[in-house]
Structures are given as structure tokens and as C-alpha cells.
N, C-alpha and C. Protein backbone atom coordinates (compact mmCIF):
# COMPACT_ATOMS: atom_id res chain seq x y z
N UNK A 1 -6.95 -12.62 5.64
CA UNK A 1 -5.89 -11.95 4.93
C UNK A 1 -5.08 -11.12 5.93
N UNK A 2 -3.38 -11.34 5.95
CA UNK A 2 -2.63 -10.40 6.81
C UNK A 2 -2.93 -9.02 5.99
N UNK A 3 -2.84 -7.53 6.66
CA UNK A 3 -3.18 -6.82 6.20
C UNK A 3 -2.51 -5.53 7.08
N UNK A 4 -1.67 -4.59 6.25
CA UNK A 4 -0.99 -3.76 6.80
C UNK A 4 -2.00 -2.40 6.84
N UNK A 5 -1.95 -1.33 7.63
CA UNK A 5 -2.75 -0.02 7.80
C UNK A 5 -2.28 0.53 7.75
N UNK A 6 -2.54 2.03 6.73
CA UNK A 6 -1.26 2.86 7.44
C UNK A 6 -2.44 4.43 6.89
N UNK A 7 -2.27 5.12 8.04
CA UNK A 7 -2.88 6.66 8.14
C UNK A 7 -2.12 7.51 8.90
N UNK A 8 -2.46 8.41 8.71
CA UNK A 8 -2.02 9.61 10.21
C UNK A 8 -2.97 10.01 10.91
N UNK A 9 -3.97 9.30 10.94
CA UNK A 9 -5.21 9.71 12.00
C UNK A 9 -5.39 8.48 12.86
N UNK A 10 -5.17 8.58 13.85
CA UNK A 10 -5.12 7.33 15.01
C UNK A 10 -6.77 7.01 15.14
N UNK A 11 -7.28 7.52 15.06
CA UNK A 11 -8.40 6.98 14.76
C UNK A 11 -9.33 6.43 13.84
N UNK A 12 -8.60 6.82 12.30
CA UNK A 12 -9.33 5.87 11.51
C UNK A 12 -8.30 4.64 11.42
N UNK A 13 -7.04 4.39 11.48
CA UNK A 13 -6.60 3.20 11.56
C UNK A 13 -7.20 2.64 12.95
N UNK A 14 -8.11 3.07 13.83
CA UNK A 14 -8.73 2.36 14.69
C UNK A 14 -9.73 1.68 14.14
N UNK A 15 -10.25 2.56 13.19
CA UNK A 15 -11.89 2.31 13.10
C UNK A 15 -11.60 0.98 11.94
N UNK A 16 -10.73 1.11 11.10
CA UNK A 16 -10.09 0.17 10.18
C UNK A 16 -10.01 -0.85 10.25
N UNK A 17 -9.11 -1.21 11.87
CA UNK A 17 -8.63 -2.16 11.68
C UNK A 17 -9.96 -3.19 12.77
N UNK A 18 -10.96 -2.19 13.51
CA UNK A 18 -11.74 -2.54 13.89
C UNK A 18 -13.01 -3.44 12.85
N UNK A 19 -13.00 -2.74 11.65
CA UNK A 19 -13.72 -3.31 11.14
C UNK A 19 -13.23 -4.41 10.40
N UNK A 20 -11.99 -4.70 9.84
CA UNK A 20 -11.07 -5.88 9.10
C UNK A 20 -10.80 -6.93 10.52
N UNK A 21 -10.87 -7.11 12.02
CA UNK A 21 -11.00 -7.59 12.64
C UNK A 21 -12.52 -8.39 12.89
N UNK A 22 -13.40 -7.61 12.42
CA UNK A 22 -14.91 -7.96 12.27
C UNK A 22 -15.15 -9.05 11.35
N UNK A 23 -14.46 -8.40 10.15
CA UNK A 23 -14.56 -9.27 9.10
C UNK A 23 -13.76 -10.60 9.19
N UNK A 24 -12.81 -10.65 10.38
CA UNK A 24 -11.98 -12.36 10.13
C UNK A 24 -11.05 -12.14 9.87
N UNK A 25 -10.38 -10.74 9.31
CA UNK A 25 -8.72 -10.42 8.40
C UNK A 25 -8.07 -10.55 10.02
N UNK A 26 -6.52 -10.51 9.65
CA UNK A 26 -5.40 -10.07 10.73
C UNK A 26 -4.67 -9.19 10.52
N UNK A 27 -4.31 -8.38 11.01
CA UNK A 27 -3.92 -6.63 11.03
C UNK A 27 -2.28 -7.27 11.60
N UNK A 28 -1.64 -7.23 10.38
CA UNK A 28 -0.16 -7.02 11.36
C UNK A 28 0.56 -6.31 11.28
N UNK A 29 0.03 -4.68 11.30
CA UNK A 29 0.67 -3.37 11.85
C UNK A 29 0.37 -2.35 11.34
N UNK A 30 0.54 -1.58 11.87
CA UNK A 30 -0.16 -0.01 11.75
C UNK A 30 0.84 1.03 11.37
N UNK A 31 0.90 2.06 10.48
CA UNK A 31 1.94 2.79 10.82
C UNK A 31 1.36 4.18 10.09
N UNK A 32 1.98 5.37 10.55
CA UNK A 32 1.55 6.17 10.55
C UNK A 32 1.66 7.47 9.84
N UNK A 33 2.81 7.26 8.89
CA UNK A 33 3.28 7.63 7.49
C UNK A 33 4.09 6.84 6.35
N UNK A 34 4.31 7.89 5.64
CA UNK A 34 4.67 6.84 4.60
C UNK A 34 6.55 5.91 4.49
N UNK A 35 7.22 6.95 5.50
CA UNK A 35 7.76 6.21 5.70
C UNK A 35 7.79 4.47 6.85
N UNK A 36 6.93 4.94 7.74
CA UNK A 36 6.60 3.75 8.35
C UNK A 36 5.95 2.83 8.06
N UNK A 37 5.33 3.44 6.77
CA UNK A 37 4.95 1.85 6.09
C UNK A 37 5.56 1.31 5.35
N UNK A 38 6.68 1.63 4.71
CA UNK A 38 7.89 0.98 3.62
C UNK A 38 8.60 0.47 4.85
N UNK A 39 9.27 1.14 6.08
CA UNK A 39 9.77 -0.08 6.94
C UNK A 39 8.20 -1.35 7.60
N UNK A 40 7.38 -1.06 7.25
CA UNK A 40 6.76 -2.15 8.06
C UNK A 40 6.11 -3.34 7.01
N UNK A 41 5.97 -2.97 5.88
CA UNK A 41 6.06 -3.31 4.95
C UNK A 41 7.54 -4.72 4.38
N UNK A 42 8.12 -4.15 4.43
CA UNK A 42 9.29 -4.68 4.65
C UNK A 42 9.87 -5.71 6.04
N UNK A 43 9.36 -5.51 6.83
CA UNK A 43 9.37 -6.12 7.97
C UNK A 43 8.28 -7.37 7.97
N UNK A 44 7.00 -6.80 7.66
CA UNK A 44 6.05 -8.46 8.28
C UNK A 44 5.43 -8.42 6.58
N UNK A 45 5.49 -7.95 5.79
CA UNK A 45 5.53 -9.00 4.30
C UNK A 45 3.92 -9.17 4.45
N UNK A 46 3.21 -8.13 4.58
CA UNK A 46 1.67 -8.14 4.49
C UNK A 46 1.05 -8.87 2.82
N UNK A 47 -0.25 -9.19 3.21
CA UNK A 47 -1.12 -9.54 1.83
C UNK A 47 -1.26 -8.50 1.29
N UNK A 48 -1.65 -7.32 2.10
CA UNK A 48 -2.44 -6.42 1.12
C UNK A 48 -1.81 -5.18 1.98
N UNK A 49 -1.55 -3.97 1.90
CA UNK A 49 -1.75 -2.41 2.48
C UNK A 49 -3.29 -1.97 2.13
N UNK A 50 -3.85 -1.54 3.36
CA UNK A 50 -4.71 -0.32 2.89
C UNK A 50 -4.07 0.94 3.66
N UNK A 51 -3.80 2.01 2.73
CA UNK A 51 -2.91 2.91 2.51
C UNK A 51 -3.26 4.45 2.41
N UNK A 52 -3.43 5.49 3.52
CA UNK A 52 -3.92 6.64 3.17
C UNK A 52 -3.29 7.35 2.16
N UNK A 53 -3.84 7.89 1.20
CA UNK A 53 -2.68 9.05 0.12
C UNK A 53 -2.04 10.65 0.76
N UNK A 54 -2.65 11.19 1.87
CA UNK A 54 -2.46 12.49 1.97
C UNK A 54 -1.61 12.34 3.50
N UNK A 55 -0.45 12.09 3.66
CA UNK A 55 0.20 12.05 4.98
C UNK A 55 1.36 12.76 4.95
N UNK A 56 1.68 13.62 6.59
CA UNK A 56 2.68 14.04 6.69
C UNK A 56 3.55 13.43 6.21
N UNK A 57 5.41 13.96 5.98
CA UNK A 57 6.29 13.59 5.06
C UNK A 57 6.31 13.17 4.38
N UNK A 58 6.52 11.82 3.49
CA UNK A 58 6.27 11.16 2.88
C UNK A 58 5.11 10.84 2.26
N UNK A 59 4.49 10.59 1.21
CA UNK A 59 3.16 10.22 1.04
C UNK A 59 2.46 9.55 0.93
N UNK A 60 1.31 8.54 0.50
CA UNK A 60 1.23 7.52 -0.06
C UNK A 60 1.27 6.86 -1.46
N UNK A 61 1.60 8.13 -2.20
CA UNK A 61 1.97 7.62 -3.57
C UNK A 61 3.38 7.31 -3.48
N UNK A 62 4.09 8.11 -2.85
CA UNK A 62 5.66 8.21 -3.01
C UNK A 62 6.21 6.49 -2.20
N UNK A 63 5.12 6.41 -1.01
CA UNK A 63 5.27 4.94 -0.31
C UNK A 63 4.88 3.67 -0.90
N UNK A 64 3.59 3.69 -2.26
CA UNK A 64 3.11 3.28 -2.92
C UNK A 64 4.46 2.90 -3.98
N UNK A 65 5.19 3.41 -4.39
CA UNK A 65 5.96 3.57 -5.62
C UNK A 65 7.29 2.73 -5.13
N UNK A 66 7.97 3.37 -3.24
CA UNK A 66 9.08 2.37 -2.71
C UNK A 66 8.96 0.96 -2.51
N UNK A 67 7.18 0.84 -2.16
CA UNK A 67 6.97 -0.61 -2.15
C UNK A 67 6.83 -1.47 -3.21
N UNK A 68 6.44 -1.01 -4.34
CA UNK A 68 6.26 -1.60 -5.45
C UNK A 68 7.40 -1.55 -5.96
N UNK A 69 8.58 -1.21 -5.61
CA UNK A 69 9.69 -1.51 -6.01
C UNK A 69 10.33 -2.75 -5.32
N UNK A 70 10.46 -2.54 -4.06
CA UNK A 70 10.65 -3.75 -3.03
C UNK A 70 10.01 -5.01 -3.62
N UNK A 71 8.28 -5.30 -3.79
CA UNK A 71 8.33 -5.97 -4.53
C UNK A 71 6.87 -5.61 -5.45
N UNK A 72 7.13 -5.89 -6.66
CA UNK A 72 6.36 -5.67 -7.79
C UNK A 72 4.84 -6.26 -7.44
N UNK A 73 4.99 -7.23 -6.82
CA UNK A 73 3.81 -7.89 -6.87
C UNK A 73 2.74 -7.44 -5.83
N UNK A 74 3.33 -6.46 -4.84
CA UNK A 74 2.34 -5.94 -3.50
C UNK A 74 1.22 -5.46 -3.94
N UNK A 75 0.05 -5.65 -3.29
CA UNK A 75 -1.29 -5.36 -3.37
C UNK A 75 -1.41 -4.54 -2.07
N UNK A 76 -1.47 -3.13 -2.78
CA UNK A 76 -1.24 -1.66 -2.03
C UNK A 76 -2.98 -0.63 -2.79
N UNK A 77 -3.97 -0.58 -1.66
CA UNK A 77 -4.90 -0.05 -1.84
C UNK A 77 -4.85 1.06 -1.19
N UNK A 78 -5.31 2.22 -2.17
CA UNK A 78 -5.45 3.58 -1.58
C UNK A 78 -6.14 3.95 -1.13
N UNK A 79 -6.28 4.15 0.22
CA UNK A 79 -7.75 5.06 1.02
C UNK A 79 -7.61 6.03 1.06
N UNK A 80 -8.51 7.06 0.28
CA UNK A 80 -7.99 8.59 0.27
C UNK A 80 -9.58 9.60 0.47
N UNK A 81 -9.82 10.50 0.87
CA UNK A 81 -10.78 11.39 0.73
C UNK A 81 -10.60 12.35 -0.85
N UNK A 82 -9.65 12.34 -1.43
CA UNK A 82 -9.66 13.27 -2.46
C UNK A 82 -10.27 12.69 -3.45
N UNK A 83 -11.49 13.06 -4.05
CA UNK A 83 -12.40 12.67 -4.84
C UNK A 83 -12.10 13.29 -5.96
N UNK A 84 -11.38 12.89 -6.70
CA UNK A 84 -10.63 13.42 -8.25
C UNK A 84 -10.31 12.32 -9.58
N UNK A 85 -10.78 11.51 -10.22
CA UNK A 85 -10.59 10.49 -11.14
C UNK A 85 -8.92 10.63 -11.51
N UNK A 86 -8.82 11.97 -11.69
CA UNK A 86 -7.17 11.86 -11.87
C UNK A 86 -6.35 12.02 -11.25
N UNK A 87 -6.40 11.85 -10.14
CA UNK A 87 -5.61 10.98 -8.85
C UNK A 87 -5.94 9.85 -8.92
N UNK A 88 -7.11 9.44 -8.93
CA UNK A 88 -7.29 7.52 -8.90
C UNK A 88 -6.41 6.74 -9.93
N UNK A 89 -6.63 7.16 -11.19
CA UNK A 89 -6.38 6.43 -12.69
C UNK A 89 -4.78 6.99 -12.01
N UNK A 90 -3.69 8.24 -11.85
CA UNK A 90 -2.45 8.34 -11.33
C UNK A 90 -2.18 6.85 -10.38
N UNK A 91 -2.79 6.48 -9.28
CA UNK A 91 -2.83 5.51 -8.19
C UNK A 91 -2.46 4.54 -8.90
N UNK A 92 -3.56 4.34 -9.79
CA UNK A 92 -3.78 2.68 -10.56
C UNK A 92 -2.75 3.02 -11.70
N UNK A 93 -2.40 3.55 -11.71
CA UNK A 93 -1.14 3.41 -13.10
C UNK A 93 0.06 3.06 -12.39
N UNK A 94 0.28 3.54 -11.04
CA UNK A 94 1.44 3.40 -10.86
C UNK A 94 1.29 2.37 -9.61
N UNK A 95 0.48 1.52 -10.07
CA UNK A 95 0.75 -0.09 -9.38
C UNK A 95 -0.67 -0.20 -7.99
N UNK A 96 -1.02 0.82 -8.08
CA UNK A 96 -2.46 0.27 -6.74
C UNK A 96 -2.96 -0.62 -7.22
N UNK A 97 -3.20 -1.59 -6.56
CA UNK A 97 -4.77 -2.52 -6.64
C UNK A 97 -5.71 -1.62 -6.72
N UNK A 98 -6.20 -1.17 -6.17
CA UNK A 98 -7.60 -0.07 -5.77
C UNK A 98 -7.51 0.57 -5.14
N UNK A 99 -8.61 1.24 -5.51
CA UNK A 99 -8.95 3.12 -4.75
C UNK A 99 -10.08 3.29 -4.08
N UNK A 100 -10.15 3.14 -2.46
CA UNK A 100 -11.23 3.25 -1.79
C UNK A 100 -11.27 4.89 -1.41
N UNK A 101 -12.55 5.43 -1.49
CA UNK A 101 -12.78 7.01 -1.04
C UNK A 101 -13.32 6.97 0.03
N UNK A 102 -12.97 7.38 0.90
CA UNK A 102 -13.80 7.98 2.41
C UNK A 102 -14.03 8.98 2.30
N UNK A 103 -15.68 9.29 3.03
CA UNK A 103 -15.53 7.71 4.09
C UNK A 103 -16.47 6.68 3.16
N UNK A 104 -16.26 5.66 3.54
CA UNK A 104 -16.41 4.39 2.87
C UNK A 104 -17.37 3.72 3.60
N UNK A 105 -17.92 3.05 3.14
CA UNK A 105 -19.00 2.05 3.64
C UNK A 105 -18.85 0.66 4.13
N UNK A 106 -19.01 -0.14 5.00
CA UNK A 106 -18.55 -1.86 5.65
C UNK A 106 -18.80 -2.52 4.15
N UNK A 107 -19.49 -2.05 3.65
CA UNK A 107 -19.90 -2.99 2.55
C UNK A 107 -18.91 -3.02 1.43
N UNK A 108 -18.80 -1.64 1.13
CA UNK A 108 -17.70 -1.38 0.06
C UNK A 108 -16.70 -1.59 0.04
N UNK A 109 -15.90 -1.63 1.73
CA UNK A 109 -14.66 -2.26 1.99
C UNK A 109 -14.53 -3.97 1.65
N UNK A 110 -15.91 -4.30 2.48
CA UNK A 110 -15.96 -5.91 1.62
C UNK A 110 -15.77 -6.40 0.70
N UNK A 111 -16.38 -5.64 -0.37
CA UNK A 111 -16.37 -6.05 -1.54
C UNK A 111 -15.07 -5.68 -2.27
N UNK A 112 -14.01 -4.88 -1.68
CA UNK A 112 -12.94 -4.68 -1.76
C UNK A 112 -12.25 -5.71 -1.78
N UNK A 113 -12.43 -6.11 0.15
CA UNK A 113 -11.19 -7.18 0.13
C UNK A 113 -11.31 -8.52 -0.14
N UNK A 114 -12.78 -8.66 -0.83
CA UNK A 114 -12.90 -9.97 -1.78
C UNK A 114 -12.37 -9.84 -3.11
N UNK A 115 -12.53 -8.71 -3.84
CA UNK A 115 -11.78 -8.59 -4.79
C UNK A 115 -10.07 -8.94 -4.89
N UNK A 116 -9.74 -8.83 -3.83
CA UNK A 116 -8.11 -8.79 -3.33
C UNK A 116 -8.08 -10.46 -2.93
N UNK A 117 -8.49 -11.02 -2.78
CA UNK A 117 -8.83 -12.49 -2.40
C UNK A 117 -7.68 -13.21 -3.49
């Protein structure tokens, strides 16, 4: 699966894309807020985003909401640390595929991006 990243911590989009490289996926690009993921998004036409929620400027709901406008059909997963049901069910109402919490487990991401399959 092509698969877009996007955080503001250079190191978990390391550790990310380290492990979706493990698994066989292809990472075609990284970016590092939310506006750089609506241009990159837009640019290489990913399968899926996995998508931090809490980033300088822009956010990932607010980037969540430009892309799903661009196009309806994007499969945009939220990786977030904020452990709150009503932020998740907010996410998934307004067009996420899913809500991964970190930190997250190899396994749980798996079973993620088989679900996304």
C-alpha cells in the first residue's frame, strides 16, 4: 500500500515509516504539518494517510477535513496520543478511517493496515 506520513516529530515519522517498510508498504512522503500534508496529499495521491492530530499550525483534523474535501473517498487514519472517545467518534464522524493511539503496538498497526486493505 502507497502510504502518506505526516507528524511533527522527525522521529516518529522515522520509526513509522520504518516499520510500514518492514511490513512491505511504500511510503511516498512525509510531511510535517498539516499543511504539508494537503499539499502532499495532493501531489502523489496516496492509498492511505497515517496522520498525527496535535501539530503545529494547522492540524490534523482541520487537514483531515481539506483532504476529504479534495477527495471524499481518502482513507486518512489518525495517530494521536490523546486518549479521549470524544475526539475519536469527532475523527470518525468527520471522515477518518481509524484512530490509532500511541504509542501503538507492530501488531495493532497491522491489523490496521489490513483493515484498510
Amino acid at each position: 500500500m502507497k502510504i502518506l506520513i505526516v507528524d511533527d516529530n522527525v522521529l516518529t515519522r522515522s520509526l513509522i515509516k520504518d516499520l510500514l517498510t518492514e511490513m512491505g508498504h511504500e511510503v511516498t512522503g512525509e510531511a510535517g504539518d498539516g499543511n504539508e500534508a494537503v499539499t502532499a496529499f495532493r501531489q502523489q495521491k496516496p492509498e492511505l494517510v497515517l496522520m498525527d492530530l496535535v501539530m503545529p499550525g494547522k492540524t490534523g483534523m482541520e487537514a483531515l477535513q481539506e483532504i476529504k474535501v479534495i477527495d471524499p473517498a481518502a482513507r486518512v487514519v489518525m495517530v494521536t496520543a490523546v486518549q479521549q472517545g470524544a475526539i475519536s467518534e469527532e475523527l470518525l464522524q468527520k471522515g477518518a478511517a481509524g484512530v490509532l493511539h500511541k504509542p501503538f503496538l507492530y501488531g495493532e498497526l497491522d491489523e490496521l493496515l489490513k483493515q484498510m486493505k
